[in-house]
C-alpha atoms as a PDB file:
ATOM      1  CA  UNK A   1      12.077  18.284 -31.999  1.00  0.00           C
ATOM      2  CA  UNK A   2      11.726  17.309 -28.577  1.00  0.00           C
ATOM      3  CA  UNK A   3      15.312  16.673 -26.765  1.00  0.00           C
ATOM      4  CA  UNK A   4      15.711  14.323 -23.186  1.00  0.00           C
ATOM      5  CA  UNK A   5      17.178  16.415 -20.998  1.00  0.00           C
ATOM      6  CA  UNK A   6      20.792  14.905 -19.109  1.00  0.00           C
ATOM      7  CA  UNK A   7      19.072  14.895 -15.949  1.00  0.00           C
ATOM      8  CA  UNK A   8      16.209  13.018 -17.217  1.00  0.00           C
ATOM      9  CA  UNK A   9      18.233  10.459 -18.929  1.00  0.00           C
ATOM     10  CA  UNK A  10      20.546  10.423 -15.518  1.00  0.00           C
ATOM     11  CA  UNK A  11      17.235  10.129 -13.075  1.00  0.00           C
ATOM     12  CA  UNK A  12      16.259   7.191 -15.544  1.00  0.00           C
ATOM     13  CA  UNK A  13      19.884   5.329 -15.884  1.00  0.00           C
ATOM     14  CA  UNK A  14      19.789   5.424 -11.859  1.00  0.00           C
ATOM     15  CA  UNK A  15      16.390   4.294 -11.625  1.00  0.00           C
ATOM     16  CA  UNK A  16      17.246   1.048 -13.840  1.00  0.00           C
ATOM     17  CA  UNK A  17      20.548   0.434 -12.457  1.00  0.00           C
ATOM     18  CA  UNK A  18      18.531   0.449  -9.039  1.00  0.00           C
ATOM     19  CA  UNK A  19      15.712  -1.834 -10.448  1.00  0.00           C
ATOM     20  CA  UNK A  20      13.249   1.019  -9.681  1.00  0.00           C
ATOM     21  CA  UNK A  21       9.729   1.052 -11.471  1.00  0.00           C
ATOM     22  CA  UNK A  22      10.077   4.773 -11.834  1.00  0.00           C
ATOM     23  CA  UNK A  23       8.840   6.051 -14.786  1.00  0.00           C
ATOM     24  CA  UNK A  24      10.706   8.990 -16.726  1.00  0.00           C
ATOM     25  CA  UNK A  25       9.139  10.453 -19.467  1.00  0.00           C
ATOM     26  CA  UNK A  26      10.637  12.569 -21.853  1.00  0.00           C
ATOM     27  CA  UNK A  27       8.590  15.634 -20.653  1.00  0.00           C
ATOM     28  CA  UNK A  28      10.176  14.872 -16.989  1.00  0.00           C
ATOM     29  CA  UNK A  29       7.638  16.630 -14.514  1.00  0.00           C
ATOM     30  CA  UNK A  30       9.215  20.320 -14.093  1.00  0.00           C
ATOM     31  CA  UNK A  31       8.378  20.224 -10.043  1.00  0.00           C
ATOM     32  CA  UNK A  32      10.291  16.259  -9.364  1.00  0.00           C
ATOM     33  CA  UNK A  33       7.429  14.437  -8.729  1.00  0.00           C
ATOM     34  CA  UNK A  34       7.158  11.073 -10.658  1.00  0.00           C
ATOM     35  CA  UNK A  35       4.663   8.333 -10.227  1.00  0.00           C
ATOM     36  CA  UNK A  36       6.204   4.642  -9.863  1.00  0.00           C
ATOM     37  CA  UNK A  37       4.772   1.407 -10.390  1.00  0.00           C
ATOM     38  CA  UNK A  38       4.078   0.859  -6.539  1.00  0.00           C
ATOM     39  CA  UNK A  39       2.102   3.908  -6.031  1.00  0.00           C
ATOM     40  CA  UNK A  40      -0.075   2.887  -9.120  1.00  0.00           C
ATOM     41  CA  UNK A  41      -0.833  -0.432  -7.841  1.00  0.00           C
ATOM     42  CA  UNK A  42      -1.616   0.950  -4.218  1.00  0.00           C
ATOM     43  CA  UNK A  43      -3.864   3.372  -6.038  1.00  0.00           C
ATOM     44  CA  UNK A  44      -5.574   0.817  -7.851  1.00  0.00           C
ATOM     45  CA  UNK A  45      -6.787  -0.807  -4.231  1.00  0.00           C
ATOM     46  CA  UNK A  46      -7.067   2.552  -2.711  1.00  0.00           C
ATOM     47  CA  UNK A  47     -10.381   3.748  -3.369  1.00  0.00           C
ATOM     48  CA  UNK A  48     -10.554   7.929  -3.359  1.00  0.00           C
ATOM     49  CA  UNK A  49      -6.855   7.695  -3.352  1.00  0.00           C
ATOM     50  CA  UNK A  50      -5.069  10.409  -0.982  1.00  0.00           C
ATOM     51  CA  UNK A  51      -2.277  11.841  -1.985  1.00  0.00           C
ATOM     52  CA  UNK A  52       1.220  10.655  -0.832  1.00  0.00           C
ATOM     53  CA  UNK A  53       3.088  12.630   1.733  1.00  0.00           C
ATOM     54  CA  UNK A  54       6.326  10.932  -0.133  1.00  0.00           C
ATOM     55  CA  UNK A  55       7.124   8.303  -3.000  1.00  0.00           C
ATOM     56  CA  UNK A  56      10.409   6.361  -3.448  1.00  0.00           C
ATOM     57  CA  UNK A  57      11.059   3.636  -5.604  1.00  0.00           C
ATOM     58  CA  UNK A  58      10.688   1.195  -2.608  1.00  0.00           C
ATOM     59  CA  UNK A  59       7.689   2.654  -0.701  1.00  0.00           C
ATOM     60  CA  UNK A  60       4.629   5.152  -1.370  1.00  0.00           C
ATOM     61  CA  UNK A  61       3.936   7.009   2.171  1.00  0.00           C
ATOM     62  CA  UNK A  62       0.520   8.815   3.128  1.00  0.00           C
ATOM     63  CA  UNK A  63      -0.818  10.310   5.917  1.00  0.00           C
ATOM     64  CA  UNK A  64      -1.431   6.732   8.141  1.00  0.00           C
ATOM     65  CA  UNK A  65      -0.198   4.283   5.567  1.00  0.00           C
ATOM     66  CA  UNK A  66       2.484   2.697   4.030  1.00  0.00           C
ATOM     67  CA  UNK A  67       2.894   0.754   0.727  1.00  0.00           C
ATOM     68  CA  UNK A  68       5.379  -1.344  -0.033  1.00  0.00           C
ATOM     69  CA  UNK A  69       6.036  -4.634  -2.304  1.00  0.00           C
ATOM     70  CA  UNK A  70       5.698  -7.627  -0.563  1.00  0.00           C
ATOM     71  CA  UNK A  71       8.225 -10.565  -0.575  1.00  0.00           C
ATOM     72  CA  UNK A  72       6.662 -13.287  -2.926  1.00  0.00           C
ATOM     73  CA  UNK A  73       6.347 -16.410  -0.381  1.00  0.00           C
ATOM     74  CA  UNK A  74       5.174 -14.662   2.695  1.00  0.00           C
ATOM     75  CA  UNK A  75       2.422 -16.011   5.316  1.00  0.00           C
ATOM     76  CA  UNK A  76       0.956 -14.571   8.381  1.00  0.00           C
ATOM     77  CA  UNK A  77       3.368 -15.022  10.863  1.00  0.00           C
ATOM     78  CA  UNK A  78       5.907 -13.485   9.103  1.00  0.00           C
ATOM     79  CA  UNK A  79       4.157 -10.504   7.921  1.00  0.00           C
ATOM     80  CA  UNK A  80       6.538  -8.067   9.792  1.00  0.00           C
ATOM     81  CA  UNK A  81       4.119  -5.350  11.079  1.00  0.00           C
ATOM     82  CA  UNK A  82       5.266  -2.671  13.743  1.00  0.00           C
ATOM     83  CA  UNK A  83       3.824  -2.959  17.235  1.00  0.00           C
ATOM     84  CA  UNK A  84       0.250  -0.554  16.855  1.00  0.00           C
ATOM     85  CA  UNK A  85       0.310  -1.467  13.095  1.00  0.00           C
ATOM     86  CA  UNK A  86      -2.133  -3.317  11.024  1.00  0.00           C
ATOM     87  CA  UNK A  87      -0.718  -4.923   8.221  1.00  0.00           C
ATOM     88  CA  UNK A  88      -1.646  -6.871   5.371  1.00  0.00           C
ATOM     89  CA  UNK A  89      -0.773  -8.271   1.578  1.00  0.00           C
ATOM     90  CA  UNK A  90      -3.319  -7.241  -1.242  1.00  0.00           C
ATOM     91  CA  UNK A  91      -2.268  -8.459  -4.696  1.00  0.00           C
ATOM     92  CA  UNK A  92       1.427  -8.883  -3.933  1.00  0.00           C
ATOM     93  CA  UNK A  93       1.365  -5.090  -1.944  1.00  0.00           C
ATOM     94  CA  UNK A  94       1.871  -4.962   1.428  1.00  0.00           C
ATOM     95  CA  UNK A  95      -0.490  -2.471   3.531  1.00  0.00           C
ATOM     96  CA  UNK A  96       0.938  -1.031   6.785  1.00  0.00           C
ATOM     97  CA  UNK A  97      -2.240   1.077   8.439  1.00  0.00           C
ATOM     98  CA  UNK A  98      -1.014   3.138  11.321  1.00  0.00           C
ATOM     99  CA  UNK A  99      -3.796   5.635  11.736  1.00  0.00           C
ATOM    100  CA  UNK A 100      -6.948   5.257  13.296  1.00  0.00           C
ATOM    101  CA  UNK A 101      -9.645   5.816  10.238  1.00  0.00           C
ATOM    102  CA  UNK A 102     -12.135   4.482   7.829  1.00  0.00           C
ATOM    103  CA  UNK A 103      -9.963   3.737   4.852  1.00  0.00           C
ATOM    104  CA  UNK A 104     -12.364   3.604   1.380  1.00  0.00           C
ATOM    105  CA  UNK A 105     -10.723   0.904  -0.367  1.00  0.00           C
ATOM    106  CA  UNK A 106     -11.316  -0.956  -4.223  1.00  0.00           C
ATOM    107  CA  UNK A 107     -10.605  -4.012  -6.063  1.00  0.00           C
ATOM    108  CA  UNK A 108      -9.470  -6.031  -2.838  1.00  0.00           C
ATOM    109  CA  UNK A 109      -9.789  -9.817  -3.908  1.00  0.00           C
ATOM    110  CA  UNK A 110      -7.965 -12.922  -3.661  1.00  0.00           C
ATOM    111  CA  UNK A 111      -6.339 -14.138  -0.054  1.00  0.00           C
ATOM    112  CA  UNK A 112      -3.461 -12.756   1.806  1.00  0.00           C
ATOM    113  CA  UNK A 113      -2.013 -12.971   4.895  1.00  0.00           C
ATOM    114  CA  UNK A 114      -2.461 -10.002   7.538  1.00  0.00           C
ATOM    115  CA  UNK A 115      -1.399  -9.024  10.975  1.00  0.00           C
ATOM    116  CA  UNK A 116      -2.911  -7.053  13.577  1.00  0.00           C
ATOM    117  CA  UNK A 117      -0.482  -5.989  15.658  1.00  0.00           C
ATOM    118  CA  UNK A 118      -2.210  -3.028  17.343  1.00  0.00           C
ATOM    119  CA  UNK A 119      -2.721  -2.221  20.893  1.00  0.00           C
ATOM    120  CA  UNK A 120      -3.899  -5.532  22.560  1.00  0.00           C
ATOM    121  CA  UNK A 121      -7.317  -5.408  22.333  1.00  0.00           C
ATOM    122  CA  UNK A 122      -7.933  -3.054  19.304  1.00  0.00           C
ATOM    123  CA  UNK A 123     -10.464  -3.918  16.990  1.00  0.00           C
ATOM    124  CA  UNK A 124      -9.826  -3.970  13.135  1.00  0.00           C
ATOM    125  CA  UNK A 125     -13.442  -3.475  11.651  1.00  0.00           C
ATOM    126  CA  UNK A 126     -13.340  -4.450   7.654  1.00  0.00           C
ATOM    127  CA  UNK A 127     -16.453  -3.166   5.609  1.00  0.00           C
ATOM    128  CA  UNK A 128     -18.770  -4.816   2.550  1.00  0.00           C
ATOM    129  CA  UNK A 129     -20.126  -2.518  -0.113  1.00  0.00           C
ATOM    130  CA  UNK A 130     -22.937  -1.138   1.514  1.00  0.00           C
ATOM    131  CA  UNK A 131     -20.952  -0.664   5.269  1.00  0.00           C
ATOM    132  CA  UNK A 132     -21.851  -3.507   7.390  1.00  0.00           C
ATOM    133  CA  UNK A 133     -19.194  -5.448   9.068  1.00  0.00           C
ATOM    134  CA  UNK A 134     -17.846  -8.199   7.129  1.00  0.00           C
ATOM    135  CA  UNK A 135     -15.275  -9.413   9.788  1.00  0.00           C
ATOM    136  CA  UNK A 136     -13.490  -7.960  12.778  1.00  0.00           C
ATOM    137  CA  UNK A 137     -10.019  -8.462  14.125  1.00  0.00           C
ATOM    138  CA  UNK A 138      -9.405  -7.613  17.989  1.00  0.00           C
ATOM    139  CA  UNK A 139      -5.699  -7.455  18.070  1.00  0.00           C
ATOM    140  CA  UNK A 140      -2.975  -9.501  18.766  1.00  0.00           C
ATOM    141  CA  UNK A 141      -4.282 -11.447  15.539  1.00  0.00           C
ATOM    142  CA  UNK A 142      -2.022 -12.969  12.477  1.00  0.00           C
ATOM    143  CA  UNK A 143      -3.861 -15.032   9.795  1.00  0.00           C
ATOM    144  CA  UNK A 144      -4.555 -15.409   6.203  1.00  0.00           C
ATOM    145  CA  UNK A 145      -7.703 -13.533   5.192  1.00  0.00           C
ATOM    146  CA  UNK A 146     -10.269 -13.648   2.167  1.00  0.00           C
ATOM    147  CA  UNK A 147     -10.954 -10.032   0.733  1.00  0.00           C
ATOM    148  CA  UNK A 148     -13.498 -10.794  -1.562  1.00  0.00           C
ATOM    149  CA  UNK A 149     -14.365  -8.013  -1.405  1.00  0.00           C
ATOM    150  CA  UNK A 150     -13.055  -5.633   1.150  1.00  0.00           C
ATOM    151  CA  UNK A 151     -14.704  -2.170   0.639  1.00  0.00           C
ATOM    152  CA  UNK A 152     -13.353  -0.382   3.320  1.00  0.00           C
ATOM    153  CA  UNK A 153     -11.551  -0.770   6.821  1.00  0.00           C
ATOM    154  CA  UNK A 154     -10.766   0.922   9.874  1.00  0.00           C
ATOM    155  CA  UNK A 155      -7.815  -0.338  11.501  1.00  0.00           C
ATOM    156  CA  UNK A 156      -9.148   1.146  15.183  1.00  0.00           C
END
Protein backbone atom coordinates (compact mmCIF):
# COMPACT_ATOMS: atom_id res chain seq x y z
CA UNK A 1 0.00 0.00 0.00
CA UNK A 2 1.16 3.14 -1.26
CA UNK A 3 1.19 6.05 1.58
CA UNK A 4 1.21 10.23 0.61
CA UNK A 5 3.96 11.41 2.15
CA UNK A 6 3.30 14.83 4.76
CA UNK A 7 5.29 16.84 2.53
CA UNK A 8 3.42 15.86 -0.44
CA UNK A 9 0.10 16.39 1.07
CA UNK A 10 1.68 19.89 2.58
CA UNK A 11 3.23 20.97 -1.09
CA UNK A 12 -0.43 20.14 -2.36
CA UNK A 13 -2.61 21.94 0.59
CA UNK A 14 -0.27 25.11 -0.25
CA UNK A 15 -0.62 24.79 -3.80
CA UNK A 16 -4.63 24.90 -3.49
CA UNK A 17 -4.79 27.36 -0.82
CA UNK A 18 -2.60 29.47 -3.37
CA UNK A 19 -4.89 28.59 -6.39
CA UNK A 20 -1.81 27.01 -8.05
CA UNK A 21 -2.32 24.44 -11.01
CA UNK A 22 0.48 22.39 -9.56
CA UNK A 23 0.03 18.98 -9.80
CA UNK A 24 1.11 16.54 -6.84
CA UNK A 25 0.98 13.10 -7.38
CA UNK A 26 1.18 10.59 -4.91
CA UNK A 27 4.63 9.38 -6.21
CA UNK A 28 5.85 13.21 -5.64
CA UNK A 29 9.00 13.53 -8.00
CA UNK A 30 12.05 12.52 -5.56
CA UNK A 31 14.35 15.57 -7.16
CA UNK A 32 11.23 18.70 -6.61
CA UNK A 33 10.47 19.23 -9.93
CA UNK A 34 6.67 19.27 -10.76
CA UNK A 35 5.00 20.20 -13.96
CA UNK A 36 1.98 22.83 -13.62
CA UNK A 37 -0.78 23.57 -15.78
CA UNK A 38 1.01 26.73 -17.32
CA UNK A 39 4.05 24.99 -18.42
CA UNK A 40 1.77 22.33 -20.16
CA UNK A 41 -0.13 24.78 -22.05
CA UNK A 42 3.13 26.77 -23.10
CA UNK A 43 4.39 23.38 -24.18
CA UNK A 44 1.51 22.66 -26.16
CA UNK A 45 2.36 26.01 -28.45
CA UNK A 46 6.00 25.46 -28.06
CA UNK A 47 7.04 23.29 -30.71
CA UNK A 48 10.49 21.15 -29.70
CA UNK A 49 9.82 22.44 -26.29
CA UNK A 50 13.13 23.55 -24.31
CA UNK A 51 13.38 22.91 -21.09
CA UNK A 52 12.60 25.53 -18.35
CA UNK A 53 15.41 27.20 -16.54
CA UNK A 54 12.55 27.56 -13.61
CA UNK A 55 8.69 26.82 -13.05
CA UNK A 56 6.42 28.47 -10.42
CA UNK A 57 2.90 28.30 -10.16
CA UNK A 58 2.63 31.82 -11.77
CA UNK A 59 5.28 31.68 -14.55
CA UNK A 60 7.35 28.93 -16.59
CA UNK A 61 10.94 30.63 -17.40
CA UNK A 62 13.40 29.43 -20.29
CA UNK A 63 16.36 30.50 -21.67
CA UNK A 64 14.75 33.90 -23.68
CA UNK A 65 11.15 33.43 -22.71
CA UNK A 66 8.64 33.83 -20.34
CA UNK A 67 5.15 32.27 -19.87
CA UNK A 68 2.68 33.49 -17.97
CA UNK A 69 -1.37 33.51 -17.84
CA UNK A 70 -2.80 36.31 -19.34
CA UNK A 71 -5.54 38.57 -17.79
CA UNK A 72 -8.88 37.54 -19.57
CA UNK A 73 -9.98 41.06 -21.23
CA UNK A 74 -6.67 42.29 -22.44
CA UNK A 75 -5.95 44.22 -25.91
CA UNK A 76 -2.87 45.50 -27.47
CA UNK A 77 -2.16 48.49 -25.81
CA UNK A 78 -2.22 47.10 -22.65
CA UNK A 79 -0.21 44.11 -23.23
CA UNK A 80 2.52 45.14 -20.67
CA UNK A 81 5.78 44.06 -22.42
CA UNK A 82 9.31 45.23 -21.10
CA UNK A 83 11.22 47.73 -23.21
CA UNK A 84 13.44 45.10 -25.82
CA UNK A 85 10.58 42.54 -25.30
CA UNK A 86 8.23 41.03 -27.72
CA UNK A 87 5.16 40.02 -26.30
CA UNK A 88 2.09 38.40 -27.17
CA UNK A 89 -1.29 36.32 -26.02
CA UNK A 90 -1.69 32.73 -27.58
CA UNK A 91 -4.76 30.88 -26.27
CA UNK A 92 -5.16 32.88 -23.06
CA UNK A 93 -0.93 32.56 -22.43
CA UNK A 94 0.99 35.38 -22.57
CA UNK A 95 4.52 35.08 -24.49
CA UNK A 96 7.33 37.43 -23.37
CA UNK A 97 10.39 36.71 -26.09
CA UNK A 98 13.53 38.39 -24.91
CA UNK A 99 16.17 36.60 -26.90
CA UNK A 100 17.15 37.05 -30.27
CA UNK A 101 16.25 33.46 -32.06
CA UNK A 102 14.13 31.40 -34.31
CA UNK A 103 11.57 30.06 -31.91
CA UNK A 104 9.84 26.57 -33.53
CA UNK A 105 6.43 27.03 -32.41
CA UNK A 106 2.83 24.66 -32.75
CA UNK A 107 -0.79 24.93 -32.59
CA UNK A 108 -0.79 28.90 -32.71
CA UNK A 109 -4.45 29.83 -33.87
CA UNK A 110 -7.09 32.16 -33.08
CA UNK A 111 -6.28 36.19 -32.58
CA UNK A 112 -4.48 37.90 -29.85
CA UNK A 113 -3.12 40.96 -29.14
CA UNK A 114 0.85 41.46 -29.24
CA UNK A 115 3.43 44.08 -28.62
CA UNK A 116 6.70 44.71 -29.99
CA UNK A 117 8.42 46.62 -27.81
CA UNK A 118 12.01 45.96 -28.93
CA UNK A 119 14.72 48.25 -29.86
CA UNK A 120 13.10 50.88 -32.22
CA UNK A 121 13.52 49.56 -35.36
CA UNK A 122 13.83 45.75 -34.69
CA UNK A 123 12.16 43.52 -36.87
CA UNK A 124 9.88 40.64 -35.54
CA UNK A 125 9.92 38.05 -38.52
CA UNK A 126 6.88 35.35 -37.92
CA UNK A 127 7.19 32.08 -40.10
CA UNK A 128 4.43 29.71 -42.15
CA UNK A 129 5.00 25.98 -42.26
CA UNK A 130 7.41 25.72 -44.83
CA UNK A 131 9.64 29.13 -43.56
CA UNK A 132 8.61 31.98 -45.61
CA UNK A 133 7.62 35.15 -43.98
CA UNK A 134 4.10 35.38 -43.11
CA UNK A 135 4.26 38.95 -41.55
CA UNK A 136 6.89 41.19 -40.04
CA UNK A 137 6.78 43.62 -37.18
CA UNK A 138 9.55 46.51 -37.10
CA UNK A 139 9.25 47.66 -33.59
CA UNK A 140 7.60 50.10 -31.74
CA UNK A 141 4.38 48.06 -32.90
CA UNK A 142 1.12 47.07 -30.61
CA UNK A 143 -1.83 45.36 -32.40
CA UNK A 144 -4.05 42.43 -32.47
CA UNK A 145 -2.67 39.69 -34.71
CA UNK A 146 -4.12 36.50 -36.57
CA UNK A 147 -1.87 33.31 -35.92
CA UNK A 148 -3.45 31.04 -38.08
CA UNK A 149 -0.97 29.51 -38.15
CA UNK A 150 2.23 30.79 -36.74
CA UNK A 151 5.00 28.12 -37.21
CA UNK A 152 7.79 29.81 -35.96
CA UNK A 153 9.19 33.40 -35.05
CA UNK A 154 12.18 35.26 -34.42
CA UNK A 155 11.67 38.13 -32.31
CA UNK A 156 15.12 39.94 -33.86
Amino acid sequence: MNLIKPAALLVAATALAAGSTVAATAADDPDGTRVTGLQQKAEQVLADSPKPLRVTADAVEYRGLTVTDAPKTLGARDLACDYGHLCMIVKGTKFDFYKCQTWNLTNWTGDGPFTNNQTPGTVAKFFNKDGSVRWTSRAYDAGTATWDPIWSLRPC
